[in-house]
Protein backbone atom coordinates (compact mmCIF):
# COMPACT_ATOMS: atom_id res chain seq x y z
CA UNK A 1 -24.64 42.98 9.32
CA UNK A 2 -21.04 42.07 8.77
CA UNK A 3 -19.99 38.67 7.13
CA UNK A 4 -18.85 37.02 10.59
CA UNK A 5 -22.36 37.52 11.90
CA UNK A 6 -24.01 36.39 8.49
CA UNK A 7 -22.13 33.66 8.58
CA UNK A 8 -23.07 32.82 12.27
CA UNK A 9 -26.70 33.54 11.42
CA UNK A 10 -26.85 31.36 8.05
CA UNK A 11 -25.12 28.16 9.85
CA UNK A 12 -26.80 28.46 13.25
CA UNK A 13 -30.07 26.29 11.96
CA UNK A 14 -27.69 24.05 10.30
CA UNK A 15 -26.19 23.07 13.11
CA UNK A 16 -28.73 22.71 15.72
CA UNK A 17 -30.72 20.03 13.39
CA UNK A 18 -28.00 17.46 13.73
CA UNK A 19 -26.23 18.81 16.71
CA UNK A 20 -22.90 20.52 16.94
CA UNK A 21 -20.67 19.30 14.08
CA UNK A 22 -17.95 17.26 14.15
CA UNK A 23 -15.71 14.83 11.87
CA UNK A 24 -16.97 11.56 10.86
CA UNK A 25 -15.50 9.17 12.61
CA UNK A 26 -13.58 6.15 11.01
CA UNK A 27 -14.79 3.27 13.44
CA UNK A 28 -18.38 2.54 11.63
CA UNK A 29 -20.18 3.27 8.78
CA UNK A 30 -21.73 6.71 8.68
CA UNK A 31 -25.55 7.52 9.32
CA UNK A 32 -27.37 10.59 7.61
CA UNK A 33 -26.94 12.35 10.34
CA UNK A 34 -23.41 11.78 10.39
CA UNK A 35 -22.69 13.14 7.10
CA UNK A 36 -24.64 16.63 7.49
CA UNK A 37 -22.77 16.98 10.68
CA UNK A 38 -19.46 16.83 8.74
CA UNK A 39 -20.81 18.40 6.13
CA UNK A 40 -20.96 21.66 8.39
CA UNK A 41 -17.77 20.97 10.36
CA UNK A 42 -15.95 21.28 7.26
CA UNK A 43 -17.48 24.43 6.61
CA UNK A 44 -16.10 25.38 10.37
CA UNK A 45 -13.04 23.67 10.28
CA UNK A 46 -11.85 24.98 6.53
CA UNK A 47 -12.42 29.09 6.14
CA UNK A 48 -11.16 28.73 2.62
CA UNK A 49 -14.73 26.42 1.94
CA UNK A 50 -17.14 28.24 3.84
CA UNK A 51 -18.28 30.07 0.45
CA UNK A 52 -17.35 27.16 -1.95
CA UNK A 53 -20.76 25.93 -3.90
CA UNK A 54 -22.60 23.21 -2.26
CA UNK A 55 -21.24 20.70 -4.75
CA UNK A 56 -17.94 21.40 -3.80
CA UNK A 57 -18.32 20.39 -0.26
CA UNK A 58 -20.32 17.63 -1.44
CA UNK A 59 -17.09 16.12 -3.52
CA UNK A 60 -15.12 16.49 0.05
CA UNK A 61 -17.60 15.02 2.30
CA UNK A 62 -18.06 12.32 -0.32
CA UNK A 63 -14.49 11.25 -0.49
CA UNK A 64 -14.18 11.12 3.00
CA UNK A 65 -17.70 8.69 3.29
CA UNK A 66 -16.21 6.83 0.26
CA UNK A 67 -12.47 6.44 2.36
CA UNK A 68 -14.47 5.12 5.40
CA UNK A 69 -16.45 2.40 2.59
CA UNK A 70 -12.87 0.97 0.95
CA UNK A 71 -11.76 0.24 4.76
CA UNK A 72 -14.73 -2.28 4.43
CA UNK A 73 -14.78 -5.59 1.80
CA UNK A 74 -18.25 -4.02 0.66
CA UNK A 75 -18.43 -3.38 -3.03
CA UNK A 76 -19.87 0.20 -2.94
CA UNK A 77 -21.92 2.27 -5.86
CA UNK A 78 -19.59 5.19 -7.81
CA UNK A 79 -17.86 8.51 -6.12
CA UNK A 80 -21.14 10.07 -8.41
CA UNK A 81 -23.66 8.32 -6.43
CA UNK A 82 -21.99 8.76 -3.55
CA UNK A 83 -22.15 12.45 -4.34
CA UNK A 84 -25.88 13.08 -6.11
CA UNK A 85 -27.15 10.93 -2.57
CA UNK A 86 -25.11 13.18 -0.65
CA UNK A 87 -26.56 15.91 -2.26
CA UNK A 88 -30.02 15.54 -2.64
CA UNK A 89 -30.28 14.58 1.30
CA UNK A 90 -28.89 17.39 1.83
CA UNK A 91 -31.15 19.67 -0.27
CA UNK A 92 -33.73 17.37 2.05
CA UNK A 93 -32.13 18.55 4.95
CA UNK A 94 -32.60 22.78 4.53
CA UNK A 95 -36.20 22.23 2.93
CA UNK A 96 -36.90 20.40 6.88
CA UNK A 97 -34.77 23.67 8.45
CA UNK A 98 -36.85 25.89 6.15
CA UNK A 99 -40.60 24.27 7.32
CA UNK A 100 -39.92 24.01 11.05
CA UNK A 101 -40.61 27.65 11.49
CA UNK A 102 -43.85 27.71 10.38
CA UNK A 103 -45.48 24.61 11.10
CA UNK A 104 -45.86 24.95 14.93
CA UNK A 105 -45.90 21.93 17.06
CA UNK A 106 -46.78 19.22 14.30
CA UNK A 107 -43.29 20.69 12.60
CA UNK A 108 -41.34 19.72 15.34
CA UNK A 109 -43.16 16.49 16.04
CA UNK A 110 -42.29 15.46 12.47
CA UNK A 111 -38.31 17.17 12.66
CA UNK A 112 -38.45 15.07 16.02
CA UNK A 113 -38.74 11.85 13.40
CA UNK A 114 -36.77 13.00 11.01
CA UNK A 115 -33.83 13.36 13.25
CA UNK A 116 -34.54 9.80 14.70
CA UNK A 117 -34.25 8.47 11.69
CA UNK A 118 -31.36 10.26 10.27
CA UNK A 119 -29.67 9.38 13.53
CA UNK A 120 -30.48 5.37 12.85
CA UNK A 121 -30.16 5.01 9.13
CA UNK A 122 -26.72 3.67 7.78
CA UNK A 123 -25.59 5.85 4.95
CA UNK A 124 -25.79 3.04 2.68
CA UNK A 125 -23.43 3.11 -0.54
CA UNK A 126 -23.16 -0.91 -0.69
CA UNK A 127 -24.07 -2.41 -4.80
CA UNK A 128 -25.72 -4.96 -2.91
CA UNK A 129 -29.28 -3.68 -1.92
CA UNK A 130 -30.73 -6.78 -1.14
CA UNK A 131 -32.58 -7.13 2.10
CA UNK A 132 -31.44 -10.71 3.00
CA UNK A 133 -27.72 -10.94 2.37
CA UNK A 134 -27.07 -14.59 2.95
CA UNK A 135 -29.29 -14.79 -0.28
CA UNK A 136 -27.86 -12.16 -2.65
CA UNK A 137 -29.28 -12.22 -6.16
CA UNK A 138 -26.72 -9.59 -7.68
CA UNK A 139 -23.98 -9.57 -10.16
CA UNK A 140 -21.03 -11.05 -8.39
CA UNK A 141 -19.15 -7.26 -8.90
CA UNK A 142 -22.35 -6.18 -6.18
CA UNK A 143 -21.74 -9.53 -4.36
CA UNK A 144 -20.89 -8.87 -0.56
CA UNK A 145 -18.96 -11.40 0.53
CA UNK A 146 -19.81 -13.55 3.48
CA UNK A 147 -17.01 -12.74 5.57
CA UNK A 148 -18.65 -9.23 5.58
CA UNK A 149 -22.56 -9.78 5.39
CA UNK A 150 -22.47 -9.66 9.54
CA UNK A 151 -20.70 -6.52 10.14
CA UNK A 152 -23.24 -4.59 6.82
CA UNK A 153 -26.74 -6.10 8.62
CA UNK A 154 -25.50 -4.80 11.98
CA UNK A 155 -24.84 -1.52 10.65
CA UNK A 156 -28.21 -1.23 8.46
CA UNK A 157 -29.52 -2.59 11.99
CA UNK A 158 -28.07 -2.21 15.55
CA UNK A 159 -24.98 -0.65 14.83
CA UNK A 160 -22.85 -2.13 17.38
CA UNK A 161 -19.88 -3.43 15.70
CA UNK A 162 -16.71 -1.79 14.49
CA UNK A 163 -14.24 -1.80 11.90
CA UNK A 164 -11.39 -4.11 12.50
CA UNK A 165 -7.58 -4.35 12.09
CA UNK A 166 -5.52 -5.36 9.22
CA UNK A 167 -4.73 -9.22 8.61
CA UNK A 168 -2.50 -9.34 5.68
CA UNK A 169 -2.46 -12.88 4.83
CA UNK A 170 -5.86 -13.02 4.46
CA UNK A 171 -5.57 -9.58 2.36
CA UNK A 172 -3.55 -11.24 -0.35
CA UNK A 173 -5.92 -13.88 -0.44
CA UNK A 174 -8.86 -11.30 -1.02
CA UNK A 175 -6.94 -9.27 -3.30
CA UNK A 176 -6.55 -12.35 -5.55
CA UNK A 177 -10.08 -12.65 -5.59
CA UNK A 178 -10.42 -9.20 -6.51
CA UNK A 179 -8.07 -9.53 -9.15
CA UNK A 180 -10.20 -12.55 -11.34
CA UNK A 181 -13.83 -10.28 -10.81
CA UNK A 182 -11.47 -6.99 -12.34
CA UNK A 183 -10.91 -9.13 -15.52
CA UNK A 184 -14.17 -9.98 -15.76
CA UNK A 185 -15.69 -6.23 -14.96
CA UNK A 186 -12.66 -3.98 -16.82
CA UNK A 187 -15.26 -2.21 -18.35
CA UNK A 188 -17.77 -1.22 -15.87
CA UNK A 189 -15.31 -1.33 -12.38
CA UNK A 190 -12.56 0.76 -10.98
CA UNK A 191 -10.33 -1.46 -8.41
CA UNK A 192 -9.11 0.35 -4.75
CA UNK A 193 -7.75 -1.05 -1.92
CA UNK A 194 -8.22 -0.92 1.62
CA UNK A 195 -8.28 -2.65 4.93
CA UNK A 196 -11.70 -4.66 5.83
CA UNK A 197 -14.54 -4.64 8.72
CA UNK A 198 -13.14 -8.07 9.67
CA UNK A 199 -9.63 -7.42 10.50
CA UNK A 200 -8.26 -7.54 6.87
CA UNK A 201 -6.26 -5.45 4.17
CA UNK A 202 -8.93 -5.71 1.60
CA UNK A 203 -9.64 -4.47 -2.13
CA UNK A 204 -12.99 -2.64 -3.16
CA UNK A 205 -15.17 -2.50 -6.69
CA UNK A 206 -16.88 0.10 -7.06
CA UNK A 207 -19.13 0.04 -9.85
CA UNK A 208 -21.19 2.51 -11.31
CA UNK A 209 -24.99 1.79 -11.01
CA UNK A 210 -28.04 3.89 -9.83
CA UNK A 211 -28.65 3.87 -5.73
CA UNK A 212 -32.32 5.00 -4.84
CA UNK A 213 -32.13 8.07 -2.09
CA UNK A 214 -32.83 6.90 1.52
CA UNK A 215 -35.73 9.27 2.75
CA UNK A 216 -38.05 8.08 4.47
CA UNK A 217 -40.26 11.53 4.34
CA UNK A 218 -41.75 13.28 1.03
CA UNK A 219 -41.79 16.94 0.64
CA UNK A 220 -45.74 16.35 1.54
CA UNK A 221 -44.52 16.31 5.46
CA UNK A 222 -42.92 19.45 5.42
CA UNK A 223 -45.72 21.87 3.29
């Protein structure tokens, strides 16, 4: 077998678990679904990656999710979460490839799930895990502001609401803001800027904490 037909053959399961791939798209937040399907487009797209390690592609997919985030006034976890969640779902992802072959009908009743929920579930970097927003109990670094707490709940829920256009007054006013929690979080924070969700040029914290994986199905389901 020739490389261009192992490659065809090694990416073909891939592929078909999230549908064709294609670029993430800059409008909303990413699903789980969205990010495996860029994961693989880049391995189309980009010859030069097809054979790079797995982590490799992980940094690339992760600084694209992480350039979507900073468009958004949502303080997000660090580029090395980002990347170990990225990651591990993705590890998820081939050991659910790997079990559909041999577990019948039940497999595909479960893949069946697991794509619905991949398809639904926001890719969630924010600090702020909290399930009700309007009464955050983080560190103010984590804090999402309220300008922003609609546009996060309707992509953890409905998903029907896109990121906006720039307002630059009420940038400067948010980078000020910014600017005081920086002084206060030097240590622990690393300051990039960005447009936000609600029509504003906006600033981003990203701070460096642990973020639990999203899965919603153990290794149990798949053996």
């Amino acid at each position: 077998m020739d490389r261009a037909e192992a490659n065809k053959t090694r990416s073909s399961v891939n592929i078909n678990l999230f549908g064709a791939p294609c670029e993430l798209k800059e409008m909303q937040l990413p699903t789980y679904a969205d990010i495996m399907r860029h994961y693989y487009w880049l391995r189309i797209e980009n010859r030069d990656v097809y054979f790079q390690p797995v982590g490799d592609l992980v940094k690339m997919v992760g600084e694209k999710v992480t350039a979507i985030w900073i468009k958004t006034f949502i303080p997000a976890v660090s580029k090395r979460t980002v990347n170990g969640k990225i990651k591990d779902y993705y590890k998820k992802c081939r050991l659910v490839e790997k079990a559909i072959h041999r577990k019948g009908i039940n497999g595909k009743k479960n893949l069946e799930k697991f794509i619905q929920i991949a398809e639904s579930s926001l890719f969630d970097i924010s600090a702020c895990k909290c399930k009700d927003l309007d009464y955050c109990t983080c560190d103010k670094s984590c804090e999402v502001l309220k300008r922003e707490v609609t546009f996060l709940h309707d992509q953890r829920t409905l998903r029907e609401m896109c990121i906006g256009n720039i307002d630059k007054q009420t940038s400067n006013a948010l980078t000020k803001t910014v600017a005081r929690k920086m002084k206060r979080n030097a240590c622990s924070s690393t300051f990039v800027s960005g447009p936000s969700t609600s029509g504003v040029q906006s600033t981003m914290l990203l701070k460096s904490s642990e973020d639990s994986l999203c899965d919603r199905f153990e290794e149990s389901d798949w053996n």
